[in-house]
Protein backbone atom coordinates (compact mmCIF):
# COMPACT_ATOMS: atom_id res chain seq x y z
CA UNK A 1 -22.21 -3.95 1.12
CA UNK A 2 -19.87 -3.01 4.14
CA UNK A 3 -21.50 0.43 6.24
CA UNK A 4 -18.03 0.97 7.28
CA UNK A 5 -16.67 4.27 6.82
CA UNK A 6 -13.40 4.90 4.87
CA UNK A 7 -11.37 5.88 7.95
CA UNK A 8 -13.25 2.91 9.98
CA UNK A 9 -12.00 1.20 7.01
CA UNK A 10 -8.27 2.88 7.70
CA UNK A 11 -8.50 2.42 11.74
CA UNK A 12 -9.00 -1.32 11.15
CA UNK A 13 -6.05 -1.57 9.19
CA UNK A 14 -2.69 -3.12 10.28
CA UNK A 15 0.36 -0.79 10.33
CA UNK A 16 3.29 -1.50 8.62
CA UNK A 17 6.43 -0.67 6.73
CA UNK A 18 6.85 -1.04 3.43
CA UNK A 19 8.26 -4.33 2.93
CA UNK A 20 10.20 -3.15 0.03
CA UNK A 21 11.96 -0.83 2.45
CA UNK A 22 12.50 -3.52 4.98
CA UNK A 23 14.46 -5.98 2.50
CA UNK A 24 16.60 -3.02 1.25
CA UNK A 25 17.68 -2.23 4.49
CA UNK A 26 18.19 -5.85 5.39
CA UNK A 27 20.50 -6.23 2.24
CA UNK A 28 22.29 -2.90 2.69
CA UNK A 29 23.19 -4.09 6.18
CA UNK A 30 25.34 -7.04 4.60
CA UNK A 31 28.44 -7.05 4.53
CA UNK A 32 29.40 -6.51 0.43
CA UNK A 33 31.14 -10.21 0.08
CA UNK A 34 27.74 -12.07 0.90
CA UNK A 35 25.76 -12.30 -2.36
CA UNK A 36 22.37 -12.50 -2.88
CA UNK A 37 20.74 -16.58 -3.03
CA UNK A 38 18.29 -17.61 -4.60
CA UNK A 39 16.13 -17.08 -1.33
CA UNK A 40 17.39 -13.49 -1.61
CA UNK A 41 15.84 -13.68 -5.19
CA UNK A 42 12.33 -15.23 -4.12
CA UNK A 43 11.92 -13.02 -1.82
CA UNK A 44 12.34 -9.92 -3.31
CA UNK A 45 10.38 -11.27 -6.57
CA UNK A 46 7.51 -11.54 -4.03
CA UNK A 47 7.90 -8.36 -2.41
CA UNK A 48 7.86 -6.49 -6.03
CA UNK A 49 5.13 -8.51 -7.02
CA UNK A 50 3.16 -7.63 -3.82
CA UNK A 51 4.14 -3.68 -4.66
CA UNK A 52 2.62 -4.09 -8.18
CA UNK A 53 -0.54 -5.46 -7.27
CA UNK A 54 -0.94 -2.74 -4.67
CA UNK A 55 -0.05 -0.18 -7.20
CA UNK A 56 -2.83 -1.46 -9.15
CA UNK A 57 -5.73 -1.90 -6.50
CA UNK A 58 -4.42 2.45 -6.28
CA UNK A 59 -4.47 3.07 -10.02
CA UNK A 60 -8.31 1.30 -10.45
CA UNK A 61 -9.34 3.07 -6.58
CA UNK A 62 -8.30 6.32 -8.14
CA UNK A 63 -9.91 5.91 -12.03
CA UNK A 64 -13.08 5.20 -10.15
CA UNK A 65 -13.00 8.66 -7.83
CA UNK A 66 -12.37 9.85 -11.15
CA UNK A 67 -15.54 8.60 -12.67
CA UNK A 68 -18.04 9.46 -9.15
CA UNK A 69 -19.62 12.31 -9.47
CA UNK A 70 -19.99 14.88 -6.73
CA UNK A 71 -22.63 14.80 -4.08
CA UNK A 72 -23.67 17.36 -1.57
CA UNK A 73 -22.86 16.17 1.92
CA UNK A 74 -25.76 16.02 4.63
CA UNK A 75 -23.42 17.71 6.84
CA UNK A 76 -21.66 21.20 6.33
CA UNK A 77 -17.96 20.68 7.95
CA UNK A 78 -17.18 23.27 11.06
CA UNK A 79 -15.14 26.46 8.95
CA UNK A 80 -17.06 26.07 6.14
């Protein structure tokens, strides 16, 4: 198993936007006689696809702080 701390964990992460956010804007930006293709389609299938899986990796992260129990920590946080 991986020592790494949660916000080692969070400091190695790339930063991004949402994409979902990204292709909105990019669409709103059109002007309103270009339609959406079928590339338009793929790629927004993807992007909500992508949005639901990460919804779900949330949902089972959160059930299982749900189901630790609490632990006393070795160390007593400054203001405490």
């Amino acid at each position: 198993m991986d020592a790494s701390s949660p916000l080692e964990l969070l400091i190695g992460e790339v930063e991004q936007i949402n994409p979902a956010i990204l292709l909105a804007e990019e669409f709103m930006r059109r002007n309103a006689e270009v339609l959406l293709n079928a590339e338009d389609i793929n790629r927004a299938e993807e992007i909500l696809h992508i949005g639901r899986t990460e919804i779900d990796v949330i949902n089972r992260q959160i059930a299982a702080l749900v189901r630790s129990s609490a632990s006393p920590s070795a160390n007593l946080p400054i203001g405490f």
